[in-house]
N, C-alpha and C. Protein backbone atom coordinates (compact mmCIF):
# COMPACT_ATOMS: atom_id res chain seq x y z
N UNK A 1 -49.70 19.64 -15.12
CA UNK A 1 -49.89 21.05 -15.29
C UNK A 1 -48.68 21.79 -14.75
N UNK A 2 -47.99 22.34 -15.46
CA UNK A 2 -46.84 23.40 -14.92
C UNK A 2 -47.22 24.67 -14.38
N UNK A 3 -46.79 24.87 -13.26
CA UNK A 3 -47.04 25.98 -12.40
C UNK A 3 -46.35 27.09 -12.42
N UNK A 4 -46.14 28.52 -12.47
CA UNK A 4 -45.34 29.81 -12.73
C UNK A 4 -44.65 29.42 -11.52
N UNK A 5 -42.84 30.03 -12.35
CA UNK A 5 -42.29 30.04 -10.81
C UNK A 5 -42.52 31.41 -9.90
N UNK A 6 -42.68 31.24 -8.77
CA UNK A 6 -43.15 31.91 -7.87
C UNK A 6 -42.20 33.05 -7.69
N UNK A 7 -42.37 34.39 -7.36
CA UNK A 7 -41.38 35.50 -6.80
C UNK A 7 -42.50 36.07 -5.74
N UNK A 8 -41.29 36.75 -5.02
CA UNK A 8 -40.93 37.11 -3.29
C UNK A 8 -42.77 37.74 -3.64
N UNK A 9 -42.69 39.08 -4.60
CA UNK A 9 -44.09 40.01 -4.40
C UNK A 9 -44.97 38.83 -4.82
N UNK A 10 -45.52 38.08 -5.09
CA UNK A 10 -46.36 37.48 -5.91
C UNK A 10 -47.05 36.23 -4.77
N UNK A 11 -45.61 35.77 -4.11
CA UNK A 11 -46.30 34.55 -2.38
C UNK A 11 -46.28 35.49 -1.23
N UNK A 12 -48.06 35.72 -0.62
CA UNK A 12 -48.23 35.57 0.20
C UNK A 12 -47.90 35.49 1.36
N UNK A 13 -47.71 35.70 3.04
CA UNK A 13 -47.17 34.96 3.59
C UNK A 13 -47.83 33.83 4.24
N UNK A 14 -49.53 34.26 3.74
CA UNK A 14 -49.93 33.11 3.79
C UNK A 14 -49.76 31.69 3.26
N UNK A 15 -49.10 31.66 2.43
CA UNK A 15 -48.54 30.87 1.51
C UNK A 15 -47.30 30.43 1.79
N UNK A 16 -46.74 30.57 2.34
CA UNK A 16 -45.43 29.92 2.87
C UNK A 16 -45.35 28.84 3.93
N UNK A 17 -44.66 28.33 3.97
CA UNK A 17 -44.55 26.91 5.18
C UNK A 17 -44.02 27.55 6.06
N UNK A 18 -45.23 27.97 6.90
CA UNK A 18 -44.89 28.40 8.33
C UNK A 18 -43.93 29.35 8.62
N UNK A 19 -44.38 30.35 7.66
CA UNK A 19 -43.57 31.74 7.87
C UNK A 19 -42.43 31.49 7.25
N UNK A 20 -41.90 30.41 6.47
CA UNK A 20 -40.18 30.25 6.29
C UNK A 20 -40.08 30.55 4.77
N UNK A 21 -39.46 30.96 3.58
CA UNK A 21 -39.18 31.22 2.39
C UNK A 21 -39.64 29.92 1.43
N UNK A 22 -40.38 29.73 1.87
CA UNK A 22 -40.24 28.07 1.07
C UNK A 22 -42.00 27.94 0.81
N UNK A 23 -42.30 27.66 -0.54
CA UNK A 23 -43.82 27.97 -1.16
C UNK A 23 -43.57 26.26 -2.11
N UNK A 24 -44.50 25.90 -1.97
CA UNK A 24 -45.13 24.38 -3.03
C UNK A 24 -45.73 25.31 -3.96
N UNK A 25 -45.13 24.71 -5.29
CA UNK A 25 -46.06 25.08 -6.40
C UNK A 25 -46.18 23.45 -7.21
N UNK A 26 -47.70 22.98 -7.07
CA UNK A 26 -47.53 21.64 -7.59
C UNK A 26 -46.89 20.63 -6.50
N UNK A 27 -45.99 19.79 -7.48
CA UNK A 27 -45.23 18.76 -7.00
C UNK A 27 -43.71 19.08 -6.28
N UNK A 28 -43.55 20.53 -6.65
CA UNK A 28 -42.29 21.32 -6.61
C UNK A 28 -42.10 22.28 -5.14
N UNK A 29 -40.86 22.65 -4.75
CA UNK A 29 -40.65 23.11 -3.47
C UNK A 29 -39.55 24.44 -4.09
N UNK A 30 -40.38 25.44 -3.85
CA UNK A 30 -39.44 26.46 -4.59
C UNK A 30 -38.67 27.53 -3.20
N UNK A 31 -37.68 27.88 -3.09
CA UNK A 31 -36.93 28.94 -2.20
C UNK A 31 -37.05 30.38 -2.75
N UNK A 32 -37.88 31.03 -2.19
CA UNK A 32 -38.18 32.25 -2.73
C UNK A 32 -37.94 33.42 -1.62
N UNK A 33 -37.38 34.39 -2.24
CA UNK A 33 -36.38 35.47 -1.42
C UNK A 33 -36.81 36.66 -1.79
N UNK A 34 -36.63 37.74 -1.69
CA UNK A 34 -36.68 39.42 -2.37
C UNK A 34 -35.22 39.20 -3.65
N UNK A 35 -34.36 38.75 -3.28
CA UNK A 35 -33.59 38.62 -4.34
C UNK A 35 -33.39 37.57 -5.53
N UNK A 36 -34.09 36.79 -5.05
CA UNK A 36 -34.50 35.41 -6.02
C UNK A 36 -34.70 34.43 -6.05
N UNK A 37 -35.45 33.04 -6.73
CA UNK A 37 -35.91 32.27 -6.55
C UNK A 37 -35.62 31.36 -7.08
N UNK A 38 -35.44 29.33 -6.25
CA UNK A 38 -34.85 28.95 -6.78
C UNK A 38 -35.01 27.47 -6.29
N UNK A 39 -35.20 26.80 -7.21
CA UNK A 39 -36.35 24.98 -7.35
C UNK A 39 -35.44 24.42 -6.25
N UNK A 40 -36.05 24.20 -5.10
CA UNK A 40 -35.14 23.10 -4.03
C UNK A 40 -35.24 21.76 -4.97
N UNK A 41 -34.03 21.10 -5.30
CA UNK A 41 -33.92 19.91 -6.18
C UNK A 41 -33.15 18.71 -5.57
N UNK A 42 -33.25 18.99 -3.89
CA UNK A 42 -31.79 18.12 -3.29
C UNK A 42 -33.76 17.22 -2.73
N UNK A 43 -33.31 15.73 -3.17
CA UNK A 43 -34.27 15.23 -2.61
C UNK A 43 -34.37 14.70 -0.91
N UNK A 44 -33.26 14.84 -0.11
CA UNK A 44 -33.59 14.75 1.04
C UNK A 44 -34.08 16.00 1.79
N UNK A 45 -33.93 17.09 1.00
CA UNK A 45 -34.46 18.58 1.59
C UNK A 45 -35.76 18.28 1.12
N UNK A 46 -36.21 17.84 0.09
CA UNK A 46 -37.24 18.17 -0.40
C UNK A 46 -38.48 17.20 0.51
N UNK A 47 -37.33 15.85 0.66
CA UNK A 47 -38.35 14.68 1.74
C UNK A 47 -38.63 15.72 2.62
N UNK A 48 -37.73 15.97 3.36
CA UNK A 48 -38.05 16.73 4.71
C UNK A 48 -39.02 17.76 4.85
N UNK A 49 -39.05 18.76 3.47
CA UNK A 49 -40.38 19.59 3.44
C UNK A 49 -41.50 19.12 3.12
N UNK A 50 -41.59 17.77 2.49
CA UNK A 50 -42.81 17.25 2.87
C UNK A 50 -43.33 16.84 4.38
N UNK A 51 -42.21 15.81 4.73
CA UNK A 51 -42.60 15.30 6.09
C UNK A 51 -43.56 16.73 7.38
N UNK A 52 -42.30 18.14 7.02
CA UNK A 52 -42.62 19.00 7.76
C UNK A 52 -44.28 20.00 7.11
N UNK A 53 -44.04 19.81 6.41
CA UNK A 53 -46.01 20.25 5.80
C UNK A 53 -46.80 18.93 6.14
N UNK A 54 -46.25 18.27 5.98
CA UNK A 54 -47.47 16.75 6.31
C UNK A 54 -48.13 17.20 7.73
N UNK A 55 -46.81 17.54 8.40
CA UNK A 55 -47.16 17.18 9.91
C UNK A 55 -47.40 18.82 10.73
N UNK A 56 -47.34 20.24 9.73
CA UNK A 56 -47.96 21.13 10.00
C UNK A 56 -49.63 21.06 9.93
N UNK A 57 -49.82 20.16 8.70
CA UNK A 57 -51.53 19.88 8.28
C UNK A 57 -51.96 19.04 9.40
N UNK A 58 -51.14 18.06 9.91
CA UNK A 58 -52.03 17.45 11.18
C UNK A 58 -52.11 18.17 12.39
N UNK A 59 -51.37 18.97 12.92
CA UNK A 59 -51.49 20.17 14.40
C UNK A 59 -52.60 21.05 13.86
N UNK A 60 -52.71 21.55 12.43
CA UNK A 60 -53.84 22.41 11.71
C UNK A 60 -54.98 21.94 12.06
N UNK A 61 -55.37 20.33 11.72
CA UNK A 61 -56.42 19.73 11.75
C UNK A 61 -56.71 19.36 13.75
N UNK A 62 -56.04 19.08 14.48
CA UNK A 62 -55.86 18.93 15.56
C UNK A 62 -56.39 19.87 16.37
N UNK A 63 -55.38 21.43 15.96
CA UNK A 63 -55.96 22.21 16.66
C UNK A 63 -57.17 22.74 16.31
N UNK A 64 -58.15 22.89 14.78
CA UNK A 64 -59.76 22.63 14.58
C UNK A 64 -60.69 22.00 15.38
N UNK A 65 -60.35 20.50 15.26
CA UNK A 65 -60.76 19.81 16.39
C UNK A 65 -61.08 20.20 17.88
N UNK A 66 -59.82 20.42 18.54
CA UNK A 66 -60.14 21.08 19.71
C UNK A 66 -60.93 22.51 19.84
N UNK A 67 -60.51 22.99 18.71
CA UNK A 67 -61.81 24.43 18.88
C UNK A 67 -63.08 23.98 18.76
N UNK A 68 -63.59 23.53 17.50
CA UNK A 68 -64.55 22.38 17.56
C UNK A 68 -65.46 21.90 18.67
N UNK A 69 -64.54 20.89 19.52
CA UNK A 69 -65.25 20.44 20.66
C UNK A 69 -65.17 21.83 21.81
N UNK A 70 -64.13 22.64 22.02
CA UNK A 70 -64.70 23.52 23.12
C UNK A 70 -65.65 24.54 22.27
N UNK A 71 -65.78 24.65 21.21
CA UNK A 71 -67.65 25.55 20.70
C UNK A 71 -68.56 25.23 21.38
N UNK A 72 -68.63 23.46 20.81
CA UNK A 72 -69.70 22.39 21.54
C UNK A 72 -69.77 22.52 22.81
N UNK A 73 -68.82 22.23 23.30
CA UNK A 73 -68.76 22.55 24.81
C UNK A 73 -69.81 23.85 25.38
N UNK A 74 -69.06 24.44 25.02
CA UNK A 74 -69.39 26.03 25.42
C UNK A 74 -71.59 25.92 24.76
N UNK A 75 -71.54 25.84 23.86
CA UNK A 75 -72.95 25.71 23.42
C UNK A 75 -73.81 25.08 24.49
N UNK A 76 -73.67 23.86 24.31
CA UNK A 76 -74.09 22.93 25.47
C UNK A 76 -74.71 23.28 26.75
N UNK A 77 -73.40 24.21 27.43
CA UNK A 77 -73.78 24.37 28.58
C UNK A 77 -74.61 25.53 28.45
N UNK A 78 -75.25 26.49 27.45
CA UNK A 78 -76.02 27.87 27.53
C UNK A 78 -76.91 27.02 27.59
């Protein structure tokens, strides 16, 4: 499935990798600016923005967890 390329008004900043110009559409890693947008195609940049979303999704899931158990916590003891 091909995805629209993305512009600056259109992503979110929820949508960005951690506040930085850089939005996944699909399989793709696009650099998106107020002035324009543009397919990251260098594959060791592109490894690296995976590795670095891989390992934003595990501190995401991590820090759930710990909220998680201090809810429980907190429940528990009322």
């Amino acid at each position: 499935m091909s995805h629209p390329v993305p512009s600056w008004a259109s992503v979110r900043r929820s949508k960005r990798l951690a506040d930085t110009p850089v939005v996944r559409r699909g399989a793709q890693w696009w650099l998106v600016t107020p002035t324009g947008t543009m397919l990251a195609s260098d594959p060791a940049f592109t490894g690296e923005l995976d590795r670095f979303a891989a390992d934003m999704a595990a501190a995401d899931r991590a820090v759930a967890e710990l909220q998680a158990e201090s809810d429980a916590t907190r429940k528990a003891r009322r």
